[in-house]
Protein backbone atom coordinates (compact mmCIF):
# COMPACT_ATOMS: atom_id res chain seq x y z
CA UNK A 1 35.09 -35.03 -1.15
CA UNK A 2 34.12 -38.43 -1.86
CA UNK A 3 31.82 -38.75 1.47
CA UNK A 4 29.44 -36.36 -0.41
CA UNK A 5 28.77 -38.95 -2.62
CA UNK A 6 27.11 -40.99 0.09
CA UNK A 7 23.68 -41.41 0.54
CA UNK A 8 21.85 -41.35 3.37
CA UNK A 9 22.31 -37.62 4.64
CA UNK A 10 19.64 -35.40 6.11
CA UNK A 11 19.13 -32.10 6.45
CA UNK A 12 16.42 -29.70 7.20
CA UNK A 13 15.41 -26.53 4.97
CA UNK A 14 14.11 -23.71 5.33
CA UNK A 15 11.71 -22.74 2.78
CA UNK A 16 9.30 -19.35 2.16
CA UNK A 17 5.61 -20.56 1.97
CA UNK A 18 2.40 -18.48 0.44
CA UNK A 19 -0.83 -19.22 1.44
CA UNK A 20 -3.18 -18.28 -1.94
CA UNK A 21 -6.86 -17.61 -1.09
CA UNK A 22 -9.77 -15.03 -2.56
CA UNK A 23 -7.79 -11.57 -0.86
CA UNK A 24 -11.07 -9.90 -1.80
CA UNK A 25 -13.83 -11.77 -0.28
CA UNK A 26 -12.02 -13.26 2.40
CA UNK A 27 -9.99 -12.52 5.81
CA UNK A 28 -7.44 -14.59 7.71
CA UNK A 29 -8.36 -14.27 11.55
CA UNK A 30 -4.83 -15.17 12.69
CA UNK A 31 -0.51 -15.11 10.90
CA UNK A 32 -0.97 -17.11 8.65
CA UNK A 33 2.36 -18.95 8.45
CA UNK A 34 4.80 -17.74 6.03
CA UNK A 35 7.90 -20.31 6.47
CA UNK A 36 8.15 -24.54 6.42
CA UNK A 37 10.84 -26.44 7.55
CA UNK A 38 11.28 -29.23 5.14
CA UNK A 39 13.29 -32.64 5.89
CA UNK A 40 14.71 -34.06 3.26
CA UNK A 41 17.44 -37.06 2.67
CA UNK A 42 19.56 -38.32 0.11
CA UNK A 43 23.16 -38.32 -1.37
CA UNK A 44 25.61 -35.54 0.27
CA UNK A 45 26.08 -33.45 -3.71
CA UNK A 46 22.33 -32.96 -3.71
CA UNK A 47 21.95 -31.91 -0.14
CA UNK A 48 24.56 -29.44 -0.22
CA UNK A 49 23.08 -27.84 -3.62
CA UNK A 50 19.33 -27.56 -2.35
CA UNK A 51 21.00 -25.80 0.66
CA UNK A 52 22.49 -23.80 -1.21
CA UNK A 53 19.62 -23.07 -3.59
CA UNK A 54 17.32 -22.22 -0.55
CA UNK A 55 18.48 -19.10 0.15
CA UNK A 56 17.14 -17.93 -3.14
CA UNK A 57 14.25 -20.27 -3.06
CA UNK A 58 10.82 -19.71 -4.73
CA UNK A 59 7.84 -19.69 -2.57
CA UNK A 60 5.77 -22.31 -2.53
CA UNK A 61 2.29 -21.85 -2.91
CA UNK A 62 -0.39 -23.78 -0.91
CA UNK A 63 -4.14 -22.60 -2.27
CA UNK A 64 -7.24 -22.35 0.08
CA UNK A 65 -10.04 -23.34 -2.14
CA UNK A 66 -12.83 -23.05 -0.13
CA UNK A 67 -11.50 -20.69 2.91
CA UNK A 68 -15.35 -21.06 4.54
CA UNK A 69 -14.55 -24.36 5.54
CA UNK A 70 -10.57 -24.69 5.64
CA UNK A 71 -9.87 -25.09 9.22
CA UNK A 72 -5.63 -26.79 8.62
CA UNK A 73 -3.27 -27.34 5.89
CA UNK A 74 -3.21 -30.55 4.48
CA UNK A 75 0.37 -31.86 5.11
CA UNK A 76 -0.11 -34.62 2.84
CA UNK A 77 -0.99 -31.69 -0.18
CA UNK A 78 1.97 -30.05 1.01
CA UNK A 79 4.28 -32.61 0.93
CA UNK A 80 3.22 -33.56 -2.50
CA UNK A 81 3.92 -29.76 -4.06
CA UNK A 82 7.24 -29.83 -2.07
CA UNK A 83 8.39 -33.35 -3.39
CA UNK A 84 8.18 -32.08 -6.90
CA UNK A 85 10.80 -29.51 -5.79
CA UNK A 86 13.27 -32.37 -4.78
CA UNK A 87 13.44 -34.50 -7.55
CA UNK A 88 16.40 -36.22 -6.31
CA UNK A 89 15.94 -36.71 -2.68
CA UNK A 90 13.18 -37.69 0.12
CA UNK A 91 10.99 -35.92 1.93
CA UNK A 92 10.88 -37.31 5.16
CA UNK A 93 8.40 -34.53 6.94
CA UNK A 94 7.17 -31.01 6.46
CA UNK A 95 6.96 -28.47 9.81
CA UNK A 96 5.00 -25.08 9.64
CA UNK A 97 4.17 -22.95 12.76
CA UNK A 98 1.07 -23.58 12.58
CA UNK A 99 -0.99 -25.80 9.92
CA UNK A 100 -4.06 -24.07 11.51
CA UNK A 101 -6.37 -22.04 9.27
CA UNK A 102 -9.23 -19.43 10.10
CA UNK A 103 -11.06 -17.68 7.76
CA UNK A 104 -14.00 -15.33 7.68
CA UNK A 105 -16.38 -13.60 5.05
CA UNK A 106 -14.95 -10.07 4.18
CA UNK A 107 -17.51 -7.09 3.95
CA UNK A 108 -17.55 -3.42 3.16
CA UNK A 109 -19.67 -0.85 5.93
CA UNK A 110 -19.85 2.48 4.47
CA UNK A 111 -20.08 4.61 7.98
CA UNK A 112 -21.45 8.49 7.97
CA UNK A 113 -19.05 11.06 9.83
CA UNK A 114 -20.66 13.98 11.70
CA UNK A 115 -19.94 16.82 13.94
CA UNK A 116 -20.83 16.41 17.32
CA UNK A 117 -22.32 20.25 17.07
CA UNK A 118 -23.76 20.50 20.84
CA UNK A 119 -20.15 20.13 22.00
CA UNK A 120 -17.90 22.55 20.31
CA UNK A 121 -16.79 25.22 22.85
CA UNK A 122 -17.30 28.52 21.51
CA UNK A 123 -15.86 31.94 23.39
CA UNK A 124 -19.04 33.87 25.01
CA UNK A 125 -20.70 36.06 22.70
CA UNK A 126 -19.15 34.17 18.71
CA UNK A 127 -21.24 31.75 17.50
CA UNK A 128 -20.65 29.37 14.40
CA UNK A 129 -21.93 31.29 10.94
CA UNK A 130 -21.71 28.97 8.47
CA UNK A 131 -22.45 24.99 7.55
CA UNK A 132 -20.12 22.71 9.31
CA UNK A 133 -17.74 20.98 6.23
CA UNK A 134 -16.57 17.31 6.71
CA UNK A 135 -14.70 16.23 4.55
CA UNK A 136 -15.00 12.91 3.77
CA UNK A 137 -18.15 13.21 5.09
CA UNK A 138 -18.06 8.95 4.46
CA UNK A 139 -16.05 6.49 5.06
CA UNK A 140 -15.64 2.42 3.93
CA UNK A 141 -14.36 -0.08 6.30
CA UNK A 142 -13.54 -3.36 4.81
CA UNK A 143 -13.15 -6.76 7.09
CA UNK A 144 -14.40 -9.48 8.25
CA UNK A 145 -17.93 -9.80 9.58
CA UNK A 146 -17.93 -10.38 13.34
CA UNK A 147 -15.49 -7.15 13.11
CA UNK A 148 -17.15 -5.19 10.80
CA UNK A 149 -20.81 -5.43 12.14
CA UNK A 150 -19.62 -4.27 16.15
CA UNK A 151 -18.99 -0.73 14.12
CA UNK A 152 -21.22 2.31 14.79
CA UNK A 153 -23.31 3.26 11.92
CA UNK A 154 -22.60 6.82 12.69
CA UNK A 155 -19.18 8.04 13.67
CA UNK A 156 -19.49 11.56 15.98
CA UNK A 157 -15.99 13.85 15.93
CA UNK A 158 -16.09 15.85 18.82
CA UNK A 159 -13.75 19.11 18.35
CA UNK A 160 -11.58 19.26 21.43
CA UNK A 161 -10.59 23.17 20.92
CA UNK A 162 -11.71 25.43 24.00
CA UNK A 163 -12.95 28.68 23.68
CA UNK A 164 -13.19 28.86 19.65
CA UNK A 165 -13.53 32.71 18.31
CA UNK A 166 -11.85 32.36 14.99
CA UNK A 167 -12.96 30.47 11.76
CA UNK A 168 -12.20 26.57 12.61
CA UNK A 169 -10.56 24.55 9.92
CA UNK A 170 -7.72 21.56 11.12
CA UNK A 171 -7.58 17.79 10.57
CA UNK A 172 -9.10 15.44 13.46
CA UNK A 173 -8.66 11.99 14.02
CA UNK A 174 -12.03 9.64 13.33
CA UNK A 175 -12.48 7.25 16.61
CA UNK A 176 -12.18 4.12 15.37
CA UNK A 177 -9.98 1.02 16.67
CA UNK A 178 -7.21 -0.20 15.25
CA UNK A 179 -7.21 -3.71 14.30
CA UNK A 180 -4.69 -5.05 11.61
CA UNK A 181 -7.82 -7.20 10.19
CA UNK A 182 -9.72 -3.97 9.41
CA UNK A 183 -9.08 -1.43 6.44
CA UNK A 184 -10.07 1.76 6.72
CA UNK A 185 -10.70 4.41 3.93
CA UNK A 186 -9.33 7.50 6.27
CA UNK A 187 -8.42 7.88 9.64
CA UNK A 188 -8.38 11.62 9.22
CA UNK A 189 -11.11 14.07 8.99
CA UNK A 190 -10.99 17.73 8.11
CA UNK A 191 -13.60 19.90 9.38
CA UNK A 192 -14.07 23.71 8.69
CA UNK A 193 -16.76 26.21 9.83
CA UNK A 194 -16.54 29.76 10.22
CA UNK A 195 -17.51 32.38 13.44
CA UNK A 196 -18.91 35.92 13.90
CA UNK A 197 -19.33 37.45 17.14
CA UNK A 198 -23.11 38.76 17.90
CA UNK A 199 -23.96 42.09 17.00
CA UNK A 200 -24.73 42.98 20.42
CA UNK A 201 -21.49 41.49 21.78
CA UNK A 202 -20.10 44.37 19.30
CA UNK A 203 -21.86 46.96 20.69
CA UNK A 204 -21.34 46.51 23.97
């Protein structure tokens, strides 16, 4: 055991990293990366407990100040909060998977849903007899601005049922894309209307 005692041993950890920025005002446009190796030497005891140690390891936390204008995480920063973690041995260098940054501005778009009314199919001779209920009748997206502005200010459902004769009421999906950057209030919309037939349909 006495070869543990040695110095001059290196080893490379593993380590969870958190990147800390304003979540509300702000979007990352790509992973940020949530992992670092770390290379570290010194005497064989201390290696083997900070491997040991890393499985349960804290995160370390690297904060954006000023996301607008972060474009890369400062190694040197890094290497600095890290050191502090390793008292007792070197840290030789610091890998991520990527040191690259990219944030934008987050805004909110609050989008109107309606009923695309000329194209609901209804069986000859019923027609629709009451208002047409969406509910919500609004929805919020929340992202970041290049995304958020190429939405439509008006979302149309169109009601894909053929040949409608009874009172309508189901849950339809609201067209939108699906991007993990973008939040989305609902991506459901329930709409409800009822149907007569004509009175001269009846007589006939």
């Amino acid at each position: 055991m006495n070869v543990l005692n040695k110095d001059n041993y290196s080893i490379k950890l593993s380590y969870p990293l958190r990147i800390e920025y304003d979540y509300s005002a702000f979007v990352p446009l790509q992973t940020l990366p949530k992992r670092i190796s770390v290379n570290v030497s010194g005497d064989g005891w201390s290696l083997l407990q900070k491997s040991w140690l890393n499985f349960n390891a804290q995160p370390v936390t690297y904060k954006v100040r000023n996301p607008n204008k972060a474009s890369f995480i400062n190694s040197t920063t890094l290497t600095d909060q890290i050191t502090e973690l390793f008292p007792n041995l070197k840290v030789n260098y610091v890998v991520a998977d990527t040191f690259e940054l990219s944030f934008e501005r987050k805004i909110r778009k609050i989008i109107p849903i309606r009923v695309d009314s000329l194209g609901i199919n209804m069986r000859e001779g019923y027609v629709i007899s009451s208002i047409i209920n969406v509910s919500p009748s609004l929805i919020s997206v929340d992202g970041p601005v290049s995304l958020i502005q190429s939405y439509p200010d008006t979302i149309r459902v169109s009601i894909p049922t053929p040949k409608i004769q009874n009172n309508f009421d189901e849950s339809l999906p609201i067209p939108l894309p699906v991007s993990p950057m973008v939040e989305v209030s609902h991506r459901d919309v329930y709409v409800s209307f009822e149907v007569a037939q004509y009175l001269n349909a009846i007589s006939q």
